[in-house]
C-alpha atoms as a PDB file:
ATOM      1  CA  UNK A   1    -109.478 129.371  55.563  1.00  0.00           C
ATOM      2  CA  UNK A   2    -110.173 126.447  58.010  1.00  0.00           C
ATOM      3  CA  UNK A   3    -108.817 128.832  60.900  1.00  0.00           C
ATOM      4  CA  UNK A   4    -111.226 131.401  60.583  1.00  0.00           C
ATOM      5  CA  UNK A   5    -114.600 129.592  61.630  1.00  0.00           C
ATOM      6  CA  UNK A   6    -112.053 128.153  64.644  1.00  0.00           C
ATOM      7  CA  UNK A   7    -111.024 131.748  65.683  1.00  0.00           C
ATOM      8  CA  UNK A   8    -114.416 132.752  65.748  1.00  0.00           C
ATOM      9  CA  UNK A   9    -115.643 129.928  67.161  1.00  0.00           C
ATOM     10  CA  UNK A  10    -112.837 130.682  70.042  1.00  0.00           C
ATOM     11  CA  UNK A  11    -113.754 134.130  70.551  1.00  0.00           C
ATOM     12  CA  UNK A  12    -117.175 133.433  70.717  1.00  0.00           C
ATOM     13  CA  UNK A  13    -117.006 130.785  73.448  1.00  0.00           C
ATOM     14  CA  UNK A  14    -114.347 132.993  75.090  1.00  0.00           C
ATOM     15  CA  UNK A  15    -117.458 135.975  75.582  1.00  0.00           C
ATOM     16  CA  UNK A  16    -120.248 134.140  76.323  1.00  0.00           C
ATOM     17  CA  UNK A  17    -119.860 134.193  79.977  1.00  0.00           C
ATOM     18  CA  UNK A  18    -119.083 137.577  79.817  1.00  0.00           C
ATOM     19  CA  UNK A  19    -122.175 138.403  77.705  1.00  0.00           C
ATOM     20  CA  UNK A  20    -124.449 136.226  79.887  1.00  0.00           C
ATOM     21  CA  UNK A  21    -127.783 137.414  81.663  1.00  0.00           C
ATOM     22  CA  UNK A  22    -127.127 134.509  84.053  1.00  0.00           C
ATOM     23  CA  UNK A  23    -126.120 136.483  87.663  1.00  0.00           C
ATOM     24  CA  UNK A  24    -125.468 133.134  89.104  1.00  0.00           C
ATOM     25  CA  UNK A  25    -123.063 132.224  86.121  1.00  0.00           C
ATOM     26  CA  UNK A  26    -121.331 136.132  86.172  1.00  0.00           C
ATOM     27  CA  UNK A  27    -120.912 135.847  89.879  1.00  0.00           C
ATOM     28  CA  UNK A  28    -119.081 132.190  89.743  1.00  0.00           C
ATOM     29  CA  UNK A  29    -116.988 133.931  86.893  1.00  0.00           C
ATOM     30  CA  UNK A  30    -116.054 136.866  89.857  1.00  0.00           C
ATOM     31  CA  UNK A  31    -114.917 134.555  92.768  1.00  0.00           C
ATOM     32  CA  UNK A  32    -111.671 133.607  91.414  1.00  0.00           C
ATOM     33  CA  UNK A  33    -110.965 137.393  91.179  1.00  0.00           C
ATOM     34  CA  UNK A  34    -112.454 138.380  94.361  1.00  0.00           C
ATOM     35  CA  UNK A  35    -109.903 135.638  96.124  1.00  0.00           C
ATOM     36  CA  UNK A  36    -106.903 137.044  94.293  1.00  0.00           C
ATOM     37  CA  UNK A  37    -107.675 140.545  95.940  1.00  0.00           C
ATOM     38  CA  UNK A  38    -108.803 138.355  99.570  1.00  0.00           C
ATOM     39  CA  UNK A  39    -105.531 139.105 101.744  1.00  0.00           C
ATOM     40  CA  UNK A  40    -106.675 142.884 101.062  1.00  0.00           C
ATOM     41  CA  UNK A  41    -110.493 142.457 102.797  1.00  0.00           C
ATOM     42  CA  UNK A  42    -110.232 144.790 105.952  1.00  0.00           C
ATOM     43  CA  UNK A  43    -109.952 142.907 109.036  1.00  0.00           C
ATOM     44  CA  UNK A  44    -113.197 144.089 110.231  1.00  0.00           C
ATOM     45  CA  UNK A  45    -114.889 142.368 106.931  1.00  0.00           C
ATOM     46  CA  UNK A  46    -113.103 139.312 107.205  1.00  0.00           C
ATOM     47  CA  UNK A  47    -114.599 139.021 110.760  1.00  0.00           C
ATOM     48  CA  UNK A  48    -118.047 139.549 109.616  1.00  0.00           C
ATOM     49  CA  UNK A  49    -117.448 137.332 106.255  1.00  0.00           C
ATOM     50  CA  UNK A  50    -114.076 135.633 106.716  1.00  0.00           C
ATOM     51  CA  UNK A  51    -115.236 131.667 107.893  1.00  0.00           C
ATOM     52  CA  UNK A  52    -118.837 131.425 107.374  1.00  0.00           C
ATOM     53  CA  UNK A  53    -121.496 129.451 105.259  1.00  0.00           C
ATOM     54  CA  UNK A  54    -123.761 131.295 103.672  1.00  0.00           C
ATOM     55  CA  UNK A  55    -126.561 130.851 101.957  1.00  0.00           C
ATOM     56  CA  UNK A  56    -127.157 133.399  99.337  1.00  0.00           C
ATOM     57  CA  UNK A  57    -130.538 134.248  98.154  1.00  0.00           C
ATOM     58  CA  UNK A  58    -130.840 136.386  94.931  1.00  0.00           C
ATOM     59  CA  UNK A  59    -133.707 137.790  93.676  1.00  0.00           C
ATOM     60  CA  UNK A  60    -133.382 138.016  89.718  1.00  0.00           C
ATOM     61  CA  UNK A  61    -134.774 140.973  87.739  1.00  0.00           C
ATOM     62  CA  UNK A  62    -138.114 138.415  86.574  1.00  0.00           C
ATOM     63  CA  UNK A  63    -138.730 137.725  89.830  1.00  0.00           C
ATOM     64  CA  UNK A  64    -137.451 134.872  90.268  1.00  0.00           C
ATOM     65  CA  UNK A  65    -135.322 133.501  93.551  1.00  0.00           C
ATOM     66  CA  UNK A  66    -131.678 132.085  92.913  1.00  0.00           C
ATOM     67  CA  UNK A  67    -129.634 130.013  95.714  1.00  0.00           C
ATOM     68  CA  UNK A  68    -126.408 129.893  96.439  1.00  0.00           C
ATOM     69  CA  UNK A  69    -124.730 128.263  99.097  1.00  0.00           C
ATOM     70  CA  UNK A  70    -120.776 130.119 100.038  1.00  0.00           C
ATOM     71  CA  UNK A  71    -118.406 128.824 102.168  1.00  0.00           C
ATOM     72  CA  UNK A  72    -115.712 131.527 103.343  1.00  0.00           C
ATOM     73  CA  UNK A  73    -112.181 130.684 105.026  1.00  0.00           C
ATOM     74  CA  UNK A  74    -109.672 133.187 106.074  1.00  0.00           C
ATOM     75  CA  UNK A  75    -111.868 135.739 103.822  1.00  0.00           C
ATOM     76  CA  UNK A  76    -111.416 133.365 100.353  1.00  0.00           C
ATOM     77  CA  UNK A  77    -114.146 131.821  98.707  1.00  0.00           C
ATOM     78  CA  UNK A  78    -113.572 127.808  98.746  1.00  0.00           C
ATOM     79  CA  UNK A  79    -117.007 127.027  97.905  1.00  0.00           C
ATOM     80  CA  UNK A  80    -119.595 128.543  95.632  1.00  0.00           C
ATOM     81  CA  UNK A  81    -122.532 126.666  94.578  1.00  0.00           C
ATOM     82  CA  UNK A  82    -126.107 127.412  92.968  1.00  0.00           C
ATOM     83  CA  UNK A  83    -128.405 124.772  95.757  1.00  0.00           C
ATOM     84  CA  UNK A  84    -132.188 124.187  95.607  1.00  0.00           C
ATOM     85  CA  UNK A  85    -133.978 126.267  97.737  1.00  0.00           C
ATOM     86  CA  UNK A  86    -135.176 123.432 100.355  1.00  0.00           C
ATOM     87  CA  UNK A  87    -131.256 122.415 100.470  1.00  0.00           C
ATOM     88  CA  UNK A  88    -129.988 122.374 104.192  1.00  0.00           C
ATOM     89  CA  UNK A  89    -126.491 123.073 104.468  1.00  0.00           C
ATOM     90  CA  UNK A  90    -126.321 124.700 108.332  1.00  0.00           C
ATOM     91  CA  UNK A  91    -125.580 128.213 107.131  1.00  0.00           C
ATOM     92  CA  UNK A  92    -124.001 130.364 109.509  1.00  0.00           C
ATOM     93  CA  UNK A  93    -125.597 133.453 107.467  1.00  0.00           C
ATOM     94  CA  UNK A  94    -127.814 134.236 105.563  1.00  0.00           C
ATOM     95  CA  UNK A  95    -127.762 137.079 103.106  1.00  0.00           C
ATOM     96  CA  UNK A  96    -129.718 138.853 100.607  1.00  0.00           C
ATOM     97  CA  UNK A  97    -130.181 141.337  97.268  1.00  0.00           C
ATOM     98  CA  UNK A  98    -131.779 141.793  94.482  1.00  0.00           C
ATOM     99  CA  UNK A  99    -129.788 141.160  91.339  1.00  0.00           C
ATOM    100  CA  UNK A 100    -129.536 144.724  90.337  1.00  0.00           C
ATOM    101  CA  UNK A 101    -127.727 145.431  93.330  1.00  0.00           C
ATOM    102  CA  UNK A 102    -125.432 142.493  92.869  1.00  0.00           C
ATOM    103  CA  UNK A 103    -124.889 143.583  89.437  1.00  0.00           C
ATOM    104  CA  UNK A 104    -123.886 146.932  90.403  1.00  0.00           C
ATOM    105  CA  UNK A 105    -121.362 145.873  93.013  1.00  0.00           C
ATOM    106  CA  UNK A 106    -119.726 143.814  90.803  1.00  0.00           C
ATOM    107  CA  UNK A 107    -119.805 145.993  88.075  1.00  0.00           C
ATOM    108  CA  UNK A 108    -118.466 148.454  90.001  1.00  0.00           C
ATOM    109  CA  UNK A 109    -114.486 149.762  89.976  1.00  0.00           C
ATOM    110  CA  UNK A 110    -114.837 149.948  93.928  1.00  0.00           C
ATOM    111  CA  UNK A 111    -116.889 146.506  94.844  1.00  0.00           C
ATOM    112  CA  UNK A 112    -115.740 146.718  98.476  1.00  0.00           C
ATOM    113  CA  UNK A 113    -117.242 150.307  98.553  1.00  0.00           C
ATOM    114  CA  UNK A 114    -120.396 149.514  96.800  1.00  0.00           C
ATOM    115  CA  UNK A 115    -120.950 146.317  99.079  1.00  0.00           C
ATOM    116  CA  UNK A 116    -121.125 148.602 101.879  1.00  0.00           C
ATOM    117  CA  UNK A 117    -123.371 151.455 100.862  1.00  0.00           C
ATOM    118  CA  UNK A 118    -125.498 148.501  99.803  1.00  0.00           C
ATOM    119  CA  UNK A 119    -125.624 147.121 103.038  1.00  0.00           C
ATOM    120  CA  UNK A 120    -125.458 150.469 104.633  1.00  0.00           C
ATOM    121  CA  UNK A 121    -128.786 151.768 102.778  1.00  0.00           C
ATOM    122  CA  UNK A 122    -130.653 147.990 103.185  1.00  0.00           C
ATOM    123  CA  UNK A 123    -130.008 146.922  99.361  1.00  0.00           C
ATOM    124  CA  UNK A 124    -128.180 143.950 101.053  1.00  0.00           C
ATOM    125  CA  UNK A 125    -129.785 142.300 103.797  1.00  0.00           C
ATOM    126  CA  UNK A 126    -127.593 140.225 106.128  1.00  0.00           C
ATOM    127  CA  UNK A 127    -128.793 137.817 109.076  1.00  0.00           C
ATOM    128  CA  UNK A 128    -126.616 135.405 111.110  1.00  0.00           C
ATOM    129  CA  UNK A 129    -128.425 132.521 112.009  1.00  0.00           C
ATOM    130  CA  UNK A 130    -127.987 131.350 115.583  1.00  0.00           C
ATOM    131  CA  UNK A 131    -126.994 133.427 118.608  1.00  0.00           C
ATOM    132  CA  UNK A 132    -122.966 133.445 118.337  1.00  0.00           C
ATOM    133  CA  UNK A 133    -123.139 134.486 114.772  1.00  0.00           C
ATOM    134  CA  UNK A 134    -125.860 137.477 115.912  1.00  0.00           C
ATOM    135  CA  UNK A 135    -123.151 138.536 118.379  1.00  0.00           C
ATOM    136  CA  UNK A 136    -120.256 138.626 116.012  1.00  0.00           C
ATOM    137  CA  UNK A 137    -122.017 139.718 113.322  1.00  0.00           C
ATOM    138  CA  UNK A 138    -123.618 142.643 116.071  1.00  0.00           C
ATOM    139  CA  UNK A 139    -119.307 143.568 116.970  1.00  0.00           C
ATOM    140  CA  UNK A 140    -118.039 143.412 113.678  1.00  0.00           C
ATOM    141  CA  UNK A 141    -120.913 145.460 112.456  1.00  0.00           C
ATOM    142  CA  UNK A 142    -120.043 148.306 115.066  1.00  0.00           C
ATOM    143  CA  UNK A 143    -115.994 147.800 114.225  1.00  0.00           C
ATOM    144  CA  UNK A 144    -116.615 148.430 110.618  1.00  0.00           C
ATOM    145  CA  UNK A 145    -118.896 151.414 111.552  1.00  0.00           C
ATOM    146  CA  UNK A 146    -116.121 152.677 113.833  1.00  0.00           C
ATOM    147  CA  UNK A 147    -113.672 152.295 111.388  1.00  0.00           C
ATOM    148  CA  UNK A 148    -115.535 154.507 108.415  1.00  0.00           C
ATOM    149  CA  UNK A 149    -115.757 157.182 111.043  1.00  0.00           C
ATOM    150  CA  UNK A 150    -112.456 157.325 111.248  1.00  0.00           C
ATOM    151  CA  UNK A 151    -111.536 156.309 107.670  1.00  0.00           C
ATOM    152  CA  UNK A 152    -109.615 152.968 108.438  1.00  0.00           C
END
């Protein structure tokens, strides 16, 4: 009898994440996927997101602005971190979306493919900070454009 309230107890701590309206807390839940599936971002990705810092700026659904600072290497996600929004951390980029759009892509059964159309139709807003990162950002933008074309 004892074991039931502990089950339930169990199961319910076990889908609270998943049932939480918290888009900073769902997205932490994500990266440890998203870096199992890492050696599979295209090359042309990984040299626009690969080894950057990023600060991450989410508009919630009320309104409200959400900060996250994400540090990329070799396209896998070794740091991921809500930050206040005065926090200085040098980010090399500096991207944002509303949460809808966030929730969508990760939602989705094609994340890769729904990142792009959202940056594609200006859902997702991305800006390198600091001239080297405009270029790079500016080449790998044009690769990855290349490469839909052709269906790489």
């Amino acid at each position: 009898m004892k074991k039931i309230p502990f089950i339930l107890m169990l199961l319910l701590t076990m889908l609270m994440p998943v049932a939480s309206a918290d888009i900073v807390n769902d997205l932490n839940l994500k990266v440890n996927e998203y870096n199992q599936y890492a050696e599979y971002v295209p090359s042309y990705l990984e040299s626009l997101l690969g080894n950057e810092v990023i600060k991450l700026v989410i508009v919630t659904d009320d309104g409200e602005e959400r900060y996250i600072k994400a540090i990329t290497e070799d396209a896998y996600i070794t740091t991921f971190e809500e930050v206040d929004e005065d926090t200085d951390f040098d980010a090399t980029m500096i991207v944002g979306a509303n949460e809808a759009t966030v929730r969508t892509i990760i939602r989705s059964s094609d994340p890769l493919e729904e990142f792009i159309a959202a940056k594609d139709n200006g859902e997702i807003v991305i800006e390198p900070v600091g001239i080297v990162n405009t270029v790079k950002y500016t080449v790998a933008n044009v690769v990855m454009k290349v490469s839909s074309l052709f269906g790489l």
